[in-house]
PDB file of N, CA and C in Angstrom:
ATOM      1  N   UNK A   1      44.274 174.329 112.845  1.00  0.00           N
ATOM      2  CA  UNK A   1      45.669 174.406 112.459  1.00  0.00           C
ATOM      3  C   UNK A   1      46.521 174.708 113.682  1.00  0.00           C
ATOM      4  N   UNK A   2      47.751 174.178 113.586  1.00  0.00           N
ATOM      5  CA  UNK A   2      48.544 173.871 114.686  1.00  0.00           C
ATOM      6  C   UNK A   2      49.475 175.454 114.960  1.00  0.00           C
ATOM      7  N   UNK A   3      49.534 176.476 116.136  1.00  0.00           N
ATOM      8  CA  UNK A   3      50.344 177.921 115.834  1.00  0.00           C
ATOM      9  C   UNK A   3      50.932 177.703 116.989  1.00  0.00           C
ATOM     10  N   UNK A   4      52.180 178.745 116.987  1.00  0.00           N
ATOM     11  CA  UNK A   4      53.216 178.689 117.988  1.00  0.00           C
ATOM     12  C   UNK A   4      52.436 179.214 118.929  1.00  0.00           C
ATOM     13  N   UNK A   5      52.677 178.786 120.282  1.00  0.00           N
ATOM     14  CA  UNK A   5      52.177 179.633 121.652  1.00  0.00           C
ATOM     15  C   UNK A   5      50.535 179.499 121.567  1.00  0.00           C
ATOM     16  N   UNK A   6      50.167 178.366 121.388  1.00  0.00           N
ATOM     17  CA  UNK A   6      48.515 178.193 121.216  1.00  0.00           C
ATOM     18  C   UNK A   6      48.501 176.750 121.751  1.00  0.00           C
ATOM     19  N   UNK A   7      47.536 177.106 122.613  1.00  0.00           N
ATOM     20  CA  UNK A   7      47.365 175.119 123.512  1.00  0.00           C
ATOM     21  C   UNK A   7      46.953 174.326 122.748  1.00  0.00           C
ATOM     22  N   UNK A   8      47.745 172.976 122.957  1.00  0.00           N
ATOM     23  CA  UNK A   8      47.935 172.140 121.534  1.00  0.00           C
ATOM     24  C   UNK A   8      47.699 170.626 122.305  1.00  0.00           C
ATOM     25  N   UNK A   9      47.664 170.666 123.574  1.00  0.00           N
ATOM     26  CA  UNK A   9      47.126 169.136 123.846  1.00  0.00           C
ATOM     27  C   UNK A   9      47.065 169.575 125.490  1.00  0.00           C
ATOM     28  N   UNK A  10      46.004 168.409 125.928  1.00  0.00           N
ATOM     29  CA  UNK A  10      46.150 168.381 127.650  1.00  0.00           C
ATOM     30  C   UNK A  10      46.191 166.996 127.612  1.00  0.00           C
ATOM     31  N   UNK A  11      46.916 166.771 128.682  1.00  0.00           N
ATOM     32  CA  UNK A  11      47.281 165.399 129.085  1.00  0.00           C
ATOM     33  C   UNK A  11      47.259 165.294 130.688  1.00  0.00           C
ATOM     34  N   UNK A  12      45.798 164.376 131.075  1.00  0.00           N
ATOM     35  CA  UNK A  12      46.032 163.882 132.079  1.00  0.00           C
ATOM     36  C   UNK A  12      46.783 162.420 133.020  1.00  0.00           C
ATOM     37  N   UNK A  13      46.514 162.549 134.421  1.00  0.00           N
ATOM     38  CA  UNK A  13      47.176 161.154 134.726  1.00  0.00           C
ATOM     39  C   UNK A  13      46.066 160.317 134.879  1.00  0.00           C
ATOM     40  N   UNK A  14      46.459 159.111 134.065  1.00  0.00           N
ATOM     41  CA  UNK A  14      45.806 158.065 134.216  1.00  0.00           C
ATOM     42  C   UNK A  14      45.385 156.827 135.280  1.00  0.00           C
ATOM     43  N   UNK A  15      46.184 156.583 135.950  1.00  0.00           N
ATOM     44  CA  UNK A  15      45.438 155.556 136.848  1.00  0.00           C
ATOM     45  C   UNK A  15      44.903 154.506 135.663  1.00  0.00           C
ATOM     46  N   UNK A  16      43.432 153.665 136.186  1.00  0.00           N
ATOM     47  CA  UNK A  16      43.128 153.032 135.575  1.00  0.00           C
ATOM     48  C   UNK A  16      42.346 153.346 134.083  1.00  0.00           C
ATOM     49  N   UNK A  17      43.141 153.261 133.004  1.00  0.00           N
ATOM     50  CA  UNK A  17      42.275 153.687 131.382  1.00  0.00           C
ATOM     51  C   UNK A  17      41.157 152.772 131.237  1.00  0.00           C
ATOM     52  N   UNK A  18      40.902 151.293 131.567  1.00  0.00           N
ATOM     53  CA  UNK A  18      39.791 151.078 131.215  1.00  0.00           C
ATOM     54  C   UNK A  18      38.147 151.893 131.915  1.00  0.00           C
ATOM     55  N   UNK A  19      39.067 152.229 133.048  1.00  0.00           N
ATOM     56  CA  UNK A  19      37.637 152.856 133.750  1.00  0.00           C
ATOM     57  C   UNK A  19      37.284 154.425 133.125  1.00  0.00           C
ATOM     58  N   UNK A  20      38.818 155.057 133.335  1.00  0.00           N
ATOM     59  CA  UNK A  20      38.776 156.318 132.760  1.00  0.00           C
ATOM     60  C   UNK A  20      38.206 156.514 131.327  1.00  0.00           C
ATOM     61  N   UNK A  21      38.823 155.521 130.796  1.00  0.00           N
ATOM     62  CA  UNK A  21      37.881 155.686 128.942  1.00  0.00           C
ATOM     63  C   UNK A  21      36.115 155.397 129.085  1.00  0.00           C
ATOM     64  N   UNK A  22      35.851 154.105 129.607  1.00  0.00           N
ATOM     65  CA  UNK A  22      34.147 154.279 129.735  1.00  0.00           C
ATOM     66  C   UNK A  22      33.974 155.375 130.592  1.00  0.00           C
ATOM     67  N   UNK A  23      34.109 155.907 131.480  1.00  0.00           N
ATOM     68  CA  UNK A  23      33.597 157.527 131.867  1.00  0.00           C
ATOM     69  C   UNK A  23      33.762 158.756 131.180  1.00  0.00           C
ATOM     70  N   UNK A  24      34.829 158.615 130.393  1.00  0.00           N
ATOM     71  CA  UNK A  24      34.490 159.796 129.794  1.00  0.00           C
ATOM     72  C   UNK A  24      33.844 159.782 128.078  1.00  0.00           C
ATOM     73  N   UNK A  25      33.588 158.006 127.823  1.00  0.00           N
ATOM     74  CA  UNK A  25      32.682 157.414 126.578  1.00  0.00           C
ATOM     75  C   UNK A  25      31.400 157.910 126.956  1.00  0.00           C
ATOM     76  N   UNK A  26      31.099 157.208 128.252  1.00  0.00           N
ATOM     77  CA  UNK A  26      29.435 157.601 128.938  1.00  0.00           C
ATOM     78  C   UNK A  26      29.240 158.539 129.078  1.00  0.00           C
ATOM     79  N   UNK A  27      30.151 159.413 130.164  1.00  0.00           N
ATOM     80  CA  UNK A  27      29.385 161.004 130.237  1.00  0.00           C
ATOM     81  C   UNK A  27      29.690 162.117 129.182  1.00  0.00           C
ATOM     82  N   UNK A  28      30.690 161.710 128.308  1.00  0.00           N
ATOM     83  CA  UNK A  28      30.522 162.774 126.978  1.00  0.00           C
ATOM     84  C   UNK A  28      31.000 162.554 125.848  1.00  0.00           C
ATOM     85  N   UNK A  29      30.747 160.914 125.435  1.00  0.00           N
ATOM     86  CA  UNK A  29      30.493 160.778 124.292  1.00  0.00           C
ATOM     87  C   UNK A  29      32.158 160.677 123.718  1.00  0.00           C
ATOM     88  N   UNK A  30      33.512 160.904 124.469  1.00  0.00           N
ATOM     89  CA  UNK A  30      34.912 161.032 123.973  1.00  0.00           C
ATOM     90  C   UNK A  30      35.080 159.618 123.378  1.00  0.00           C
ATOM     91  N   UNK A  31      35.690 159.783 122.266  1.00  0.00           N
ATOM     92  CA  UNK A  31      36.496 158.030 121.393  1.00  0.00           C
ATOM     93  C   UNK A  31      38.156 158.107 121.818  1.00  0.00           C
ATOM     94  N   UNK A  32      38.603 157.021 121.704  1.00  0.00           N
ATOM     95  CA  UNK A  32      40.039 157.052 121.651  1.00  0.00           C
ATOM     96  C   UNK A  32      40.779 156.266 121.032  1.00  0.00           C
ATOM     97  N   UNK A  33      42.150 156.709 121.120  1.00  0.00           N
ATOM     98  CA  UNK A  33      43.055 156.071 120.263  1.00  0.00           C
ATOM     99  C   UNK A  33      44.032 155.274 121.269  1.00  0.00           C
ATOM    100  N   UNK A  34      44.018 154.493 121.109  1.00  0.00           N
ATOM    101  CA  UNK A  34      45.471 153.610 122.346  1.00  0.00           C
ATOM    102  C   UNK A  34      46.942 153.112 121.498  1.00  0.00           C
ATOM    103  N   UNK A  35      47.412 154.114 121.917  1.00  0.00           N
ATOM    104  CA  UNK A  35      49.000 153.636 121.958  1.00  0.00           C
ATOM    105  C   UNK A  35      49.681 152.971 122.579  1.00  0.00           C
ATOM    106  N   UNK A  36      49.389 151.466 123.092  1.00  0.00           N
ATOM    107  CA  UNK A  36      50.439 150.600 123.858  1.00  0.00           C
ATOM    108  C   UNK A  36      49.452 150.433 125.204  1.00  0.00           C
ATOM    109  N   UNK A  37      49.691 149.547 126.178  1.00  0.00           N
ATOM    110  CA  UNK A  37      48.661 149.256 126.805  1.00  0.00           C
ATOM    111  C   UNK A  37      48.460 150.739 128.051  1.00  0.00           C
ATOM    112  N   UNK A  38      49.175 151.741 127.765  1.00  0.00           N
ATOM    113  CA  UNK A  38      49.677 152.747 128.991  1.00  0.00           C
ATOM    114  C   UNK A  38      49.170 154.055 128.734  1.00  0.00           C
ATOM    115  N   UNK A  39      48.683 154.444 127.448  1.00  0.00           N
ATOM    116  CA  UNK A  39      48.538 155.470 126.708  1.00  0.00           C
ATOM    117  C   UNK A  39      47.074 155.702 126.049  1.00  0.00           C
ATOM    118  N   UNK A  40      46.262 156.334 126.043  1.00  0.00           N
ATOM    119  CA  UNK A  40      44.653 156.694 125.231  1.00  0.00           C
ATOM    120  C   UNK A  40      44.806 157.812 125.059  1.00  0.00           C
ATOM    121  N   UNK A  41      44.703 158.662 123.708  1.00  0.00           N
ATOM    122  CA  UNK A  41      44.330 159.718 123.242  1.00  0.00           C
ATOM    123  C   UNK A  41      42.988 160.085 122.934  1.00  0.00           C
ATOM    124  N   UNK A  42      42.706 161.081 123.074  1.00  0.00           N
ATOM    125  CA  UNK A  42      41.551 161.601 122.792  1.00  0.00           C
ATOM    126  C   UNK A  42      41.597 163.078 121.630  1.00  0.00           C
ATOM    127  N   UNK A  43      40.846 163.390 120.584  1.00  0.00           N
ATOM    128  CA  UNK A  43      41.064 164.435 119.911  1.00  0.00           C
ATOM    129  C   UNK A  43      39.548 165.179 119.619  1.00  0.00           C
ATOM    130  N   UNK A  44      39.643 166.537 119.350  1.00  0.00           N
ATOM    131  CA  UNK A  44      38.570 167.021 119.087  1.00  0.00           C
ATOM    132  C   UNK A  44      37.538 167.539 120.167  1.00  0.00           C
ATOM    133  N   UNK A  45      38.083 167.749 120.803  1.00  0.00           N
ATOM    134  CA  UNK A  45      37.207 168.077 122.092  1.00  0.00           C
ATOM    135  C   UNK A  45      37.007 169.771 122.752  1.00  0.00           C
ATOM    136  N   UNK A  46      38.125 170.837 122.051  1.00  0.00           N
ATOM    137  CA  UNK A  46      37.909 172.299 122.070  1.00  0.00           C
ATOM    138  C   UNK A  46      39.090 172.634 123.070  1.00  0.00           C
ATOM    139  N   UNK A  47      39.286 173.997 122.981  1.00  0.00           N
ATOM    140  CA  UNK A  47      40.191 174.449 124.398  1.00  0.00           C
ATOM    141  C   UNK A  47      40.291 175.963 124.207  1.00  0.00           C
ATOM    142  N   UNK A  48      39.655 176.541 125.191  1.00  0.00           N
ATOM    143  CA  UNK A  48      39.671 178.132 125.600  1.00  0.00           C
ATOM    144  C   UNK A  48      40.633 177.769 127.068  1.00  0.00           C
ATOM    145  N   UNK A  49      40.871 179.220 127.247  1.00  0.00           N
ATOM    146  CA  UNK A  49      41.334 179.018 129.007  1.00  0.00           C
ATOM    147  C   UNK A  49      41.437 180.455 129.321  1.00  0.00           C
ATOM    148  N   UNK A  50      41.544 180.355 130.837  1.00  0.00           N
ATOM    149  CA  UNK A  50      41.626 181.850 131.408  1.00  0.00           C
ATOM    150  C   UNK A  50      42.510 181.037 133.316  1.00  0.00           C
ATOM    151  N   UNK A  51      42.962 182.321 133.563  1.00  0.00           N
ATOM    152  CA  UNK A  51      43.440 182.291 135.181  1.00  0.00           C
ATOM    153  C   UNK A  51      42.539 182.647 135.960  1.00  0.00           C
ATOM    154  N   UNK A  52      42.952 182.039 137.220  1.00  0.00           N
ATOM    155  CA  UNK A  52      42.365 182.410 138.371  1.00  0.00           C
ATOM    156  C   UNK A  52      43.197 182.876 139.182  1.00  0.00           C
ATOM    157  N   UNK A  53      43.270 184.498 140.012  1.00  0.00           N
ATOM    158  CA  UNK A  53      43.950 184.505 140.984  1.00  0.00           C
ATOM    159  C   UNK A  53      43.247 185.192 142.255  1.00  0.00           C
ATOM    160  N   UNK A  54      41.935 184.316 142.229  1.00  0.00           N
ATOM    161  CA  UNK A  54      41.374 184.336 143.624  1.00  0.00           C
ATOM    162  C   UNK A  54      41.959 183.704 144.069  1.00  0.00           C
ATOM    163  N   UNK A  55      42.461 183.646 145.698  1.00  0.00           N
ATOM    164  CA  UNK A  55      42.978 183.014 146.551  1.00  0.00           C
ATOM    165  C   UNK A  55      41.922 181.956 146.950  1.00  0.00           C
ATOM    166  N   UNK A  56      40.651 182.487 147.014  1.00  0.00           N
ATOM    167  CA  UNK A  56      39.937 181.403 147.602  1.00  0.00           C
ATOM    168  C   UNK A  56      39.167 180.127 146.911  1.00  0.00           C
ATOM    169  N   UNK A  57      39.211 180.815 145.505  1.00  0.00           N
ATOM    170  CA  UNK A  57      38.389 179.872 144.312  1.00  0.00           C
ATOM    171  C   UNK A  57      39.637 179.142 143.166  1.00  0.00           C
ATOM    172  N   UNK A  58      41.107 179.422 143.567  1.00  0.00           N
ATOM    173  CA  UNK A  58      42.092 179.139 142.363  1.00  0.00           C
ATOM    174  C   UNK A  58      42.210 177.967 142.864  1.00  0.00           C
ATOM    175  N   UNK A  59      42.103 176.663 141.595  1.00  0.00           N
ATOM    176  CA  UNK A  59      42.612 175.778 141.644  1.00  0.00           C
ATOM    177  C   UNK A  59      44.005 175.272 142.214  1.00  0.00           C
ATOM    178  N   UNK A  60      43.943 174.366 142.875  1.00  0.00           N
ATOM    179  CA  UNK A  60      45.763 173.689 143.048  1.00  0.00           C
ATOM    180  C   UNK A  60      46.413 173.088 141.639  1.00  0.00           C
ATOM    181  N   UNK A  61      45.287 172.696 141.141  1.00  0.00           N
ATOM    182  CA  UNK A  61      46.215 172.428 139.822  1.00  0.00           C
ATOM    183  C   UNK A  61      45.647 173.003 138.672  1.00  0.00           C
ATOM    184  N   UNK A  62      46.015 172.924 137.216  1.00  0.00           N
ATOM    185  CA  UNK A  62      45.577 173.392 136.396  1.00  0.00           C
ATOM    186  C   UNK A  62      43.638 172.269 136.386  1.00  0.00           C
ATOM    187  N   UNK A  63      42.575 173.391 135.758  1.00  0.00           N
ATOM    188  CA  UNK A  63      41.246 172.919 135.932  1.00  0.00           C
ATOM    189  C   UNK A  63      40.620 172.853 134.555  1.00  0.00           C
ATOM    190  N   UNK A  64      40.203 171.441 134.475  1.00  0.00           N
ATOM    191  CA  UNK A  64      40.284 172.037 132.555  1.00  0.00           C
ATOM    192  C   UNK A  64      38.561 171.928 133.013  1.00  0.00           C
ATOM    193  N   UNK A  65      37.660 172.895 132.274  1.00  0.00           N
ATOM    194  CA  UNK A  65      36.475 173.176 132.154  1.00  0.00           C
ATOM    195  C   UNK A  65      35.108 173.093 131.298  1.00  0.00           C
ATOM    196  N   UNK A  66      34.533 171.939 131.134  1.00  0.00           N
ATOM    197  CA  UNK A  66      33.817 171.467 129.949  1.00  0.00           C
ATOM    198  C   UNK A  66      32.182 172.089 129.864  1.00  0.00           C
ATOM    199  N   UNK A  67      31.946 172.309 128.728  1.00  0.00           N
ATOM    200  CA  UNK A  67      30.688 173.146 128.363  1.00  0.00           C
ATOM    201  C   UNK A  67      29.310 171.876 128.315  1.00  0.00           C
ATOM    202  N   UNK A  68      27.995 172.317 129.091  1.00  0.00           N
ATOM    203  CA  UNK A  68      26.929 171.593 128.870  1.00  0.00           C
ATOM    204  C   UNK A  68      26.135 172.732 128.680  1.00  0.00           C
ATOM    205  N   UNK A  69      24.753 172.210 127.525  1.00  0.00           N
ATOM    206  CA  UNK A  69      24.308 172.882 127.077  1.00  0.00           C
ATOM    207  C   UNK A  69      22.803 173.162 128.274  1.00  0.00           C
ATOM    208  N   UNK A  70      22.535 171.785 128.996  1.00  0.00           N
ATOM    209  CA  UNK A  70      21.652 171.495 130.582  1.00  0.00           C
ATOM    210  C   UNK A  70      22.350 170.503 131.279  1.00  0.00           C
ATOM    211  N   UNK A  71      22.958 171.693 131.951  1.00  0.00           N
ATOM    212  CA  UNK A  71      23.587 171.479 133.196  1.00  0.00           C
ATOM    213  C   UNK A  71      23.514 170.286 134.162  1.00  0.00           C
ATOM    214  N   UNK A  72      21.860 170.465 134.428  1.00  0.00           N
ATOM    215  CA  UNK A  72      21.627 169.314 135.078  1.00  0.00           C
ATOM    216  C   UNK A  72      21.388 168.143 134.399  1.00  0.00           C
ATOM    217  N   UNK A  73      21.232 167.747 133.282  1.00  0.00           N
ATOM    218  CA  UNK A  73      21.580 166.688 132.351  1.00  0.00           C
ATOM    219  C   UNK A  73      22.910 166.299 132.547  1.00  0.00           C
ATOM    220  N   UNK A  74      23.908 167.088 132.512  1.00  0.00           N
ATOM    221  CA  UNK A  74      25.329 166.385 132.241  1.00  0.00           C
ATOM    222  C   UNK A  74      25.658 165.855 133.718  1.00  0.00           C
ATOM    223  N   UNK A  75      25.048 166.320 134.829  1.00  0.00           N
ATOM    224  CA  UNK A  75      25.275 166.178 136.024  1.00  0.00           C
ATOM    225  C   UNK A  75      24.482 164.905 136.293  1.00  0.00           C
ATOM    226  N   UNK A  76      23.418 164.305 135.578  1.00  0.00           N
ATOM    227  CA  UNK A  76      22.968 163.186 135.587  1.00  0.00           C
ATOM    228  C   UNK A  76      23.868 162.043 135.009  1.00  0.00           C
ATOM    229  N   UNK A  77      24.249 162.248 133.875  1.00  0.00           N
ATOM    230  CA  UNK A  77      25.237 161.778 132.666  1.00  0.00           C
ATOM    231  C   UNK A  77      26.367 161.223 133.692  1.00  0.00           C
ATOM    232  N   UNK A  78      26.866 162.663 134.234  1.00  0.00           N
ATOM    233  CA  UNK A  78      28.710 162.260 134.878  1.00  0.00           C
ATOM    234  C   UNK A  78      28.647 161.276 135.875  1.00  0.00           C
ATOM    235  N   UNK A  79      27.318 161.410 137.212  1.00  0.00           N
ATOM    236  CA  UNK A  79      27.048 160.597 138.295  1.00  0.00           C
ATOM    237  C   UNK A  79      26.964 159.458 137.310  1.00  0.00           C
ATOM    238  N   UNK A  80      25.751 159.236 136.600  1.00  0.00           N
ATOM    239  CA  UNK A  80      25.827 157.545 136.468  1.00  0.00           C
ATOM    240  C   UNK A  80      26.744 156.708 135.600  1.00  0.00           C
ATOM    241  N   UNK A  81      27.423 157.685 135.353  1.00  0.00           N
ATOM    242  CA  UNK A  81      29.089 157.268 134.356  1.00  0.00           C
ATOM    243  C   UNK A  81      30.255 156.815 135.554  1.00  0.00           C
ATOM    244  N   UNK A  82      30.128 157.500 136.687  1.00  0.00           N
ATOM    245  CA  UNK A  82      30.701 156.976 137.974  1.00  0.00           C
ATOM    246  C   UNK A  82      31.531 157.880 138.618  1.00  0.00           C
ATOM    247  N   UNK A  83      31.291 159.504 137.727  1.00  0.00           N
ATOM    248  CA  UNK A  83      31.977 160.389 138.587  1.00  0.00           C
ATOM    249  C   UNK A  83      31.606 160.904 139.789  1.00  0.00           C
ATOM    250  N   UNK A  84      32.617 161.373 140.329  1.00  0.00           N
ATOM    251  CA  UNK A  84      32.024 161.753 142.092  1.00  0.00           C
ATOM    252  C   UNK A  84      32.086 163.298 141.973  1.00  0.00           C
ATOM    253  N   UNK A  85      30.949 163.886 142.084  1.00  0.00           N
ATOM    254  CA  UNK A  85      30.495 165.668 142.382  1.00  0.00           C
ATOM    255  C   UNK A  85      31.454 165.752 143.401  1.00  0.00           C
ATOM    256  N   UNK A  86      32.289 166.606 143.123  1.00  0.00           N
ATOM    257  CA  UNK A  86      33.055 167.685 144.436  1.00  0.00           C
ATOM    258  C   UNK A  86      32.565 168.430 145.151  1.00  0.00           C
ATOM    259  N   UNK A  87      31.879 169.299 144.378  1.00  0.00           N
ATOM    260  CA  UNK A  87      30.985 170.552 144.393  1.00  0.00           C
ATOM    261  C   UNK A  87      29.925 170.924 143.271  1.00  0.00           C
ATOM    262  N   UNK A  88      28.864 170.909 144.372  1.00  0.00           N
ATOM    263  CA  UNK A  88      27.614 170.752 143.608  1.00  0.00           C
ATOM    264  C   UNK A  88      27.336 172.677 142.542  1.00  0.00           C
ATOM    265  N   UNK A  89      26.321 172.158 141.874  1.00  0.00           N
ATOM    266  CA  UNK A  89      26.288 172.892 141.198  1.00  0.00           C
ATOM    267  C   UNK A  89      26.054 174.538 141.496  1.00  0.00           C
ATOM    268  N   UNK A  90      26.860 175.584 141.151  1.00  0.00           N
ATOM    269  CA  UNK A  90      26.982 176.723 142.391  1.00  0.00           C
ATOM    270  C   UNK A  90      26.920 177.840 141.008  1.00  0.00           C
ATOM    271  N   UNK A  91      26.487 178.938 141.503  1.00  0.00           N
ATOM    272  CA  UNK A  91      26.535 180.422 140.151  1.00  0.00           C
ATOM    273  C   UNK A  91      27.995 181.176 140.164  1.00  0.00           C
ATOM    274  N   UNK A  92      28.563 181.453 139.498  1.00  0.00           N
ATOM    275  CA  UNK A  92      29.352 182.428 139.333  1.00  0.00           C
ATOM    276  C   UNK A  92      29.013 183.550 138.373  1.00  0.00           C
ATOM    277  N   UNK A  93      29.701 184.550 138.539  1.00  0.00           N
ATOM    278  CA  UNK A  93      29.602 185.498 137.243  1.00  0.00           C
ATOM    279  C   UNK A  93      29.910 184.963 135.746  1.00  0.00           C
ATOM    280  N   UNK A  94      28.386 184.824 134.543  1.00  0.00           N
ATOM    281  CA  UNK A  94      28.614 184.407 133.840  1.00  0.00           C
ATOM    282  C   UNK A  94      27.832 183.178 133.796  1.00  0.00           C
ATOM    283  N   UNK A  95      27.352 182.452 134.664  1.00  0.00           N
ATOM    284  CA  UNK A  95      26.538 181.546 134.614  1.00  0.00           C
ATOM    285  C   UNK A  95      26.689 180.465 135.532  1.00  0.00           C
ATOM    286  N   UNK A  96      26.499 179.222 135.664  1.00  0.00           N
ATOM    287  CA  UNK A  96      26.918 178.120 136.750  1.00  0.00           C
ATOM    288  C   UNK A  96      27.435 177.133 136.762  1.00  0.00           C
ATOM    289  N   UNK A  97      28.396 176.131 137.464  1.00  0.00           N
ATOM    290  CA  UNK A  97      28.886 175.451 137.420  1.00  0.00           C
ATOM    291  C   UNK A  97      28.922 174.161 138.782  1.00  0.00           C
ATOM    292  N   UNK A  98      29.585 173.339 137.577  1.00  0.00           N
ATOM    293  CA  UNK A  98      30.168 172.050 139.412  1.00  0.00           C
ATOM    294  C   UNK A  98      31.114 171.067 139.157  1.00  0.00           C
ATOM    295  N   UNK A  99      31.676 170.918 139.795  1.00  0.00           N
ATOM    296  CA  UNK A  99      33.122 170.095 139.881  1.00  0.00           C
ATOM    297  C   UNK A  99      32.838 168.654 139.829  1.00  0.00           C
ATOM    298  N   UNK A 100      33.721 167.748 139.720  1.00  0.00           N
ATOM    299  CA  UNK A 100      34.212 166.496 139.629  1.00  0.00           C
ATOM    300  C   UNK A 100      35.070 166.305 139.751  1.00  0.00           C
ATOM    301  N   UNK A 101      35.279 164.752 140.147  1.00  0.00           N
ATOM    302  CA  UNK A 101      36.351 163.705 140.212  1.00  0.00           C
ATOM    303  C   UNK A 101      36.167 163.077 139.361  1.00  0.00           C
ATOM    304  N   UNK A 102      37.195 162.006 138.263  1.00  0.00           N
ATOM    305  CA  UNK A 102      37.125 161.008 137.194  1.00  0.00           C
ATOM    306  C   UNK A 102      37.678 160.034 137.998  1.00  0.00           C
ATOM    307  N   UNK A 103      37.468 158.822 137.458  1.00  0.00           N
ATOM    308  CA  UNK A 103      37.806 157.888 138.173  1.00  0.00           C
ATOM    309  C   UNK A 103      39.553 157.799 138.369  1.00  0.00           C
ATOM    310  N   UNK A 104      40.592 158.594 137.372  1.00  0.00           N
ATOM    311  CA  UNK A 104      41.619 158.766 138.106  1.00  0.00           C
ATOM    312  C   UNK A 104      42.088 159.474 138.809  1.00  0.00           C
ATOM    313  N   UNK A 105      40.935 159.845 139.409  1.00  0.00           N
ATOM    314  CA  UNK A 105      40.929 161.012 140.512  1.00  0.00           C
ATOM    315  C   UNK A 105      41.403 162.792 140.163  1.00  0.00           C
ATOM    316  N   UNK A 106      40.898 162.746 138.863  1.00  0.00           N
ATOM    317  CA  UNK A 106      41.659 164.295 137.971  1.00  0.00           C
ATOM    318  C   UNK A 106      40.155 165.203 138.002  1.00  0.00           C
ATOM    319  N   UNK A 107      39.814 166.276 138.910  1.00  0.00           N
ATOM    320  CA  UNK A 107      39.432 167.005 138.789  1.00  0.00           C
ATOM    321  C   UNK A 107      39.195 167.677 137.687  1.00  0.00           C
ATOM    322  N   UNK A 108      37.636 167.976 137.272  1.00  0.00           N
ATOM    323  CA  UNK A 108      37.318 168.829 136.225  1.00  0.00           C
ATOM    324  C   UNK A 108      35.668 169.880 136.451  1.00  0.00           C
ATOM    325  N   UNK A 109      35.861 170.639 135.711  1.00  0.00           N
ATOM    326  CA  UNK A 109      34.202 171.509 135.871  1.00  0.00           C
ATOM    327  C   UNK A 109      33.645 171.469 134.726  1.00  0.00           C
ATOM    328  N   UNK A 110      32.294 172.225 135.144  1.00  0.00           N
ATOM    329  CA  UNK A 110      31.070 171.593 133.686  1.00  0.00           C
ATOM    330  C   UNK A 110      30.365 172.642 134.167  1.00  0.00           C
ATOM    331  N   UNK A 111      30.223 173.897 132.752  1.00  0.00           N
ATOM    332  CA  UNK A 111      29.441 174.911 133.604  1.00  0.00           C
ATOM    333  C   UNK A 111      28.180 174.905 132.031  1.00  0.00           C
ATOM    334  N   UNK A 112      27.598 176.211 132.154  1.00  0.00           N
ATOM    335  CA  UNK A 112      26.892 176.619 131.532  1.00  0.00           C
ATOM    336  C   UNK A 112      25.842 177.700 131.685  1.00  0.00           C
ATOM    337  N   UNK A 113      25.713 178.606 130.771  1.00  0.00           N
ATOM    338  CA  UNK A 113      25.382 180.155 131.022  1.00  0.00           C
ATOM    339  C   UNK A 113      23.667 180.195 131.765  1.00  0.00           C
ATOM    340  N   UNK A 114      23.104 179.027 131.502  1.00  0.00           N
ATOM    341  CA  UNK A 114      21.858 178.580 132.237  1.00  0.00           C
ATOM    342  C   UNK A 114      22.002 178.225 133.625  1.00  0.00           C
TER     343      UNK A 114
END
C-alpha cells in the first residue's frame, strides 16, 4: 500500500532499453511494461534504504542495492547478462558485496550476509 513519505518508485536513466531490459530479464529475472518507445517500467522488486556518510565509501549518486541469496551465482548471472563488475566482491560489516555497471552505465550493488 501506497503512504506519504515512503519510497514509491526509482527511476533510472536509460540509454539503450533494449539492452537494458535483456540485462536486467537475464540477470534477475525483472518483466516490463513499455510506455511509448522511451519508457519501461518495472514493478515488484522491494526497497529498504539507508545513508552513507563515509567520505571514502559514499556513493556520488544515489546506489540502489540488490539482495542475492549466492553471491557468487548472481555474479555469474550479471557478467554473462553483460554487466561490467566495478568492484569485485569485498566484506563489509554485515556481510559482502560488489558493484556494477548496466549497460546504461547506472551503477548498482548485490550483497549478501554469506
Amino acid at each position: 500500500m501506497r503512504e506519504d513519505g515512503k519510497i514509491d518508485y526509482v527511476e533510472f536513466p536509460g540509454g539503450d532499453l533494449t539492452a537494458t531490459k535483456a540485462f536486467y530479464g537475464a540477470a534477475f529475472g525483472w518483466a516490463f511494461t513499455d510506455y511509448g518507445p522511451d519508457y519501461a517500467a518495472f514493478e515488484g522488486q522491494g526497497a529498504d534504504g539507508g545513508f552513507s556518510a563515509d567520505a571514502a565509501e559514499r556513493p556520488a549518486k544515489p546506489l540502489v542495492v540488490l539482495y542475492a541469496h549466492d553471491l557468487e551465482a548472481m555474479l555469474a548471472k550479471v557478467t554473462a547478462a553483460g554487466g561490467a563488475v566495478t568492484r569485485p566482491i569485498f566484506p563489509f560489516p554485515g556481510g559482502r558485496r560488489f558493484h556494477l555497471r548496466d549497460p546504461s552505465g547506472n551503477e548498482l550493488a548485490i550483497w549478501s550476509v554469506k
